[in-house]
Protein backbone atom coordinates (compact mmCIF):
# COMPACT_ATOMS: atom_id res chain seq x y z
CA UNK A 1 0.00 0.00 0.00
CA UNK A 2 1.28 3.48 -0.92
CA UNK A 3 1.49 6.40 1.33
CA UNK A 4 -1.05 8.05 -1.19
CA UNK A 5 -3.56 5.61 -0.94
CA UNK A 6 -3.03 4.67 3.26
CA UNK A 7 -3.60 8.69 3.44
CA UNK A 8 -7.32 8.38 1.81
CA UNK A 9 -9.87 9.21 4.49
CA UNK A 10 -13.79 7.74 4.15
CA UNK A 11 -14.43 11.42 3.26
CA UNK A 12 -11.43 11.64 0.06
CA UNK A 13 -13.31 8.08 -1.00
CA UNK A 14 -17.06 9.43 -0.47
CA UNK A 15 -16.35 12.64 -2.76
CA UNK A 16 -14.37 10.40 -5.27
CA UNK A 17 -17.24 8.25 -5.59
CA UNK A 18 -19.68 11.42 -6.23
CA UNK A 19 -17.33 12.85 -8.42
CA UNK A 20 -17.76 9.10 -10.33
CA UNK A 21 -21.30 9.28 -10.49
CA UNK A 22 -21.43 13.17 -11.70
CA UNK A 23 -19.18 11.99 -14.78
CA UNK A 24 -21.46 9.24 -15.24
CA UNK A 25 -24.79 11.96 -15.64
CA UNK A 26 -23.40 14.11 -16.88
CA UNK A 27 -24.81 12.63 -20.92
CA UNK A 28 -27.87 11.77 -19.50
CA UNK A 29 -28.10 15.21 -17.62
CA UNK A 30 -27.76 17.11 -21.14
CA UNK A 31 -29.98 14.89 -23.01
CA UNK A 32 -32.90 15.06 -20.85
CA UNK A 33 -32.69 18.55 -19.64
CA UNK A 34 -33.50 19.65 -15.87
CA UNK A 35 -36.97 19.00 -16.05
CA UNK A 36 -37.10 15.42 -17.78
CA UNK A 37 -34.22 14.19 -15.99
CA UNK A 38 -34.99 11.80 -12.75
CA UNK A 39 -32.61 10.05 -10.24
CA UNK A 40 -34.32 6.93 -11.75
CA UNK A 41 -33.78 7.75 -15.48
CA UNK A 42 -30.05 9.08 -14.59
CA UNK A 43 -29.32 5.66 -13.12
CA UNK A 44 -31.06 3.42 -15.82
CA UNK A 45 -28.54 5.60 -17.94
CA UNK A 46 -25.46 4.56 -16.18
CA UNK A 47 -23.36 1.89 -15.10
CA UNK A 48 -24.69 2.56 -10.95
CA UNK A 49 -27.87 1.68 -9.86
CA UNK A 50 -30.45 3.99 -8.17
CA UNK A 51 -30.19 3.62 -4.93
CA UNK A 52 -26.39 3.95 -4.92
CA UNK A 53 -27.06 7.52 -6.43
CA UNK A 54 -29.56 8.12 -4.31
CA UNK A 55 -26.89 7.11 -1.29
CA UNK A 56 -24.57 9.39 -2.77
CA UNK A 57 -27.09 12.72 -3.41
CA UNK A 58 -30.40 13.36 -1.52
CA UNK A 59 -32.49 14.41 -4.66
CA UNK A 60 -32.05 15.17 -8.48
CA UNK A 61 -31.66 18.95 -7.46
CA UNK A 62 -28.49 17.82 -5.46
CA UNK A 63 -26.97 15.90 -8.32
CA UNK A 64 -27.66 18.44 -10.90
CA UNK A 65 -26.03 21.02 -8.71
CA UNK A 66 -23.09 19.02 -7.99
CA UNK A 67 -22.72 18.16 -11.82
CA UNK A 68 -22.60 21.65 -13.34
CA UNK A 69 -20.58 22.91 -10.60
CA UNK A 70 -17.97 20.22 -11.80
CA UNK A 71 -18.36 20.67 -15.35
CA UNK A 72 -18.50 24.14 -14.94
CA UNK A 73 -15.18 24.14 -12.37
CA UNK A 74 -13.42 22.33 -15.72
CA UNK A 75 -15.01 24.29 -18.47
CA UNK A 76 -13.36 28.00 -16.95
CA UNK A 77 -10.26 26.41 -17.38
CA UNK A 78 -10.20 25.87 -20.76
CA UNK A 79 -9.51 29.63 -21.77
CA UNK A 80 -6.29 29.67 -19.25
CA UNK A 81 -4.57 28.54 -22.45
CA UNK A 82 -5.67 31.00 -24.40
CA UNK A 83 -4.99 33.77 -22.05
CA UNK A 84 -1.16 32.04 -21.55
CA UNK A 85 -0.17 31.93 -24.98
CA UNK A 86 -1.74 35.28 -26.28
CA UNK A 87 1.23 37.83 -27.24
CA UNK A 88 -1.33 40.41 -29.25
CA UNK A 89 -4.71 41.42 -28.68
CA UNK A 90 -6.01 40.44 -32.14
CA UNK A 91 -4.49 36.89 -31.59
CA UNK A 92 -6.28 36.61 -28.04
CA UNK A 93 -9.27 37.81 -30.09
CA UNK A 94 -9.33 34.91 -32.37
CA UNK A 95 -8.56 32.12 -30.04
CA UNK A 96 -10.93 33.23 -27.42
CA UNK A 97 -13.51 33.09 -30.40
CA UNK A 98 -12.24 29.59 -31.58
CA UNK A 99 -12.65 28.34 -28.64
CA UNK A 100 -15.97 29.26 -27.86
CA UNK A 101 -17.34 27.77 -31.08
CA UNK A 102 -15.32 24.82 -30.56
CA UNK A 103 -16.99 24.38 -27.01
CA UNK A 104 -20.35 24.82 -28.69
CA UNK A 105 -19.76 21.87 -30.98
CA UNK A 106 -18.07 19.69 -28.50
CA UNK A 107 -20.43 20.05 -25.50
CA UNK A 108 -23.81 22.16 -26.34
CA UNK A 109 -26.09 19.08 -24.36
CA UNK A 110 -23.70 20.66 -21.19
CA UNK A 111 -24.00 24.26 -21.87
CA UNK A 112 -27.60 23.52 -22.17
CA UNK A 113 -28.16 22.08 -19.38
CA UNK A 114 -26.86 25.51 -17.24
CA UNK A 115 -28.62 27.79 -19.33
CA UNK A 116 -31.64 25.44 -18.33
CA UNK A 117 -30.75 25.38 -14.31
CA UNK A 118 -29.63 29.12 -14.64
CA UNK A 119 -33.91 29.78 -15.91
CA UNK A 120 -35.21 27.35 -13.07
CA UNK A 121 -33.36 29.04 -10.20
CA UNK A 122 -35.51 31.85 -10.48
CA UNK A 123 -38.63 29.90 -9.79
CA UNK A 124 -36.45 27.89 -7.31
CA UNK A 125 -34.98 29.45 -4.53
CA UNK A 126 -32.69 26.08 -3.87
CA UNK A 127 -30.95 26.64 -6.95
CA UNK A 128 -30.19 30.32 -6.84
CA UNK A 129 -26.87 30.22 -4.53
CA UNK A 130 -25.09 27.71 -6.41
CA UNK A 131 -26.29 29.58 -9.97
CA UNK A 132 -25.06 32.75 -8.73
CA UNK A 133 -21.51 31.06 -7.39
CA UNK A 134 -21.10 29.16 -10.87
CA UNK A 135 -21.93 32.75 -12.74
CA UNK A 136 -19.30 34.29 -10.37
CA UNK A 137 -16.80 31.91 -11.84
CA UNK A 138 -17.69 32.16 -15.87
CA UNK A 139 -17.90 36.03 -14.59
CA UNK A 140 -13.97 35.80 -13.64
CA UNK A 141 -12.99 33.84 -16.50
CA UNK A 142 -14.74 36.56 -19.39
CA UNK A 143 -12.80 39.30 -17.23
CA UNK A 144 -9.07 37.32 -17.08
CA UNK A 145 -9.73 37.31 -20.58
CA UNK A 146 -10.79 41.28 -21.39
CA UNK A 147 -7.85 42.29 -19.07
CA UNK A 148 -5.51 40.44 -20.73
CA UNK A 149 -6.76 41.86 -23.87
CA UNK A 150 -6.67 45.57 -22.67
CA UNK A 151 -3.47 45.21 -21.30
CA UNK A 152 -2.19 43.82 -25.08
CA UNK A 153 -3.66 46.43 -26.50
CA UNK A 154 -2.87 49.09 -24.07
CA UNK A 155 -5.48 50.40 -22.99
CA UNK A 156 -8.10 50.08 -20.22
CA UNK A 157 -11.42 48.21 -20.41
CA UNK A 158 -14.13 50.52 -20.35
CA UNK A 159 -17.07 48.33 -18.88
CA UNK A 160 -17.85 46.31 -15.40
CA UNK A 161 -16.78 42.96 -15.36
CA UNK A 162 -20.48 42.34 -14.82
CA UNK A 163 -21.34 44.33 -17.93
CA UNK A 164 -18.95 42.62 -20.33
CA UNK A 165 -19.78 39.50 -18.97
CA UNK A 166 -23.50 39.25 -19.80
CA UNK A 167 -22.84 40.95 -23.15
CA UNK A 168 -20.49 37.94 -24.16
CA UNK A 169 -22.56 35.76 -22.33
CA UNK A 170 -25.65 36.77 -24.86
CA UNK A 171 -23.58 35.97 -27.61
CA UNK A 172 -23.09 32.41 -26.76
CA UNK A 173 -26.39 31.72 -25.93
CA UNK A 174 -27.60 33.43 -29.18
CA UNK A 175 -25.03 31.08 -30.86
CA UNK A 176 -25.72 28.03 -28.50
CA UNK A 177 -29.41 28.59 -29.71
CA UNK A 178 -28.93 28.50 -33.34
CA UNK A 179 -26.44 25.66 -33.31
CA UNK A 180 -29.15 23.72 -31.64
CA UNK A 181 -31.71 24.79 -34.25
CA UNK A 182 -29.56 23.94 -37.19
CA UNK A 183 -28.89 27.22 -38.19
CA UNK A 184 -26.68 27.71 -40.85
CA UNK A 185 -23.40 30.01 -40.63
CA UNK A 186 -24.31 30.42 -36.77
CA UNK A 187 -20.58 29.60 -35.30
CA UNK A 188 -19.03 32.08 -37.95
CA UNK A 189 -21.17 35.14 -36.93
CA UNK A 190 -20.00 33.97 -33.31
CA UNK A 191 -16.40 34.61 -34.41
CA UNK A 192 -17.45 37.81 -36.48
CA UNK A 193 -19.43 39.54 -33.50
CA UNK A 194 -16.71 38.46 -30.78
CA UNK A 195 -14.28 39.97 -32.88
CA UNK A 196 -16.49 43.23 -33.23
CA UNK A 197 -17.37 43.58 -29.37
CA UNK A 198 -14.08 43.28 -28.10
CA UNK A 199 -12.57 46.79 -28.91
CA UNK A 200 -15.99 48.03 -27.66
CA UNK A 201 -15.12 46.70 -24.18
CA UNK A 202 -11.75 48.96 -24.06
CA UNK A 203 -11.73 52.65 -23.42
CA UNK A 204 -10.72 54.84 -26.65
């Protein structure tokens, strides 16, 4: 036995084991949607059985929670990359806009899915502190990337972090919508009106 795995508390194995089952939902989660989604149908989707994720999270609400919290944990991540590697602000420009179309294509069941908890938390007071902790985060993550892009540029950004946040947030889900509806050219006028909001969010 290693020192690593003598070290593992119940606790370390307990949160493994939800992480596990999150991963697991996760598909099933973004198929079905908040509403359709059940403990039941989750499981029958999975390799566990329901009443080990029922042992593991009181109530759909809790595994929902816990899943887009951990999706969304990884997903903010993503554009570290693109804030590491950016030497001007027109190449930070394009790979921030690559790489939200290319998260769109990869995982638009996922993004769904939050855009579909974000709506219910305001009929469901439950849901509200963890949406407003998860926004917090995607919040920080637009605003890494518009500082590093003002301070490329050399200039100053000339809206909140809150402001510039929910106006690239709208262009997402506009895009996220029309990708789901089939809409043709939808990803390219993602990349055309990222590029054309940008400079607006820096002071002349």
């Amino acid at each position: 036995m290693t020192t690593a795995t003598a070290r593992r508390t119940p606790a370390d194995k307990h949160d493994e084991r939800r992480r596990a089952l999150a991963d697991s939902a996760l598909r099933t989660l973004g198929e079905l949607g908040y509403a359709r989604a059940s403990l039941r149908e989750i499981a029958n989707n999975s390799e566990f059985s329901h009443g080990v994720v029922h042992y593991y999270f009181h109530d759909k609400l809790d595994l929902i929670v816990y899943c887009v919290r951990q999706y969304k944990a990884t997903c903010v991540h993503r554009y570290d990359g693109v804030v590491a590697d950016a030497t001007t602000p027109e190449g930070l420009v394009a790979a921030f806009a690559d790489k939200l179309v290319e998260t769109i294509v990869d995982e638009a069941p996922m993004h769904r899915l939050w855009y579909d908890l974000r709506s219910q938390s305001m009929f469901e007071e439950s849901l509200r502190e963890a949406v407003l902790q998860i926004d917090q985060t995607l919040e920080d993550m637009i605003w890494r990337v518009v500082g590093t892009y003002a301070e490329l540029a050399g200039r100053e950004p000339a809206m909140t972090p809150h402001v510039a946040y929910g106006l690239l947030d709208g262009l997402f889900q506009q895009a996220l919508l029309g990708y789901l509806c089939d809409l043709e050219g939808v990803l390219d006028d993602l990349r055309a009106q990222v590029h054309r909001l940008m400079p607006v969010l820096l002071a002349p």
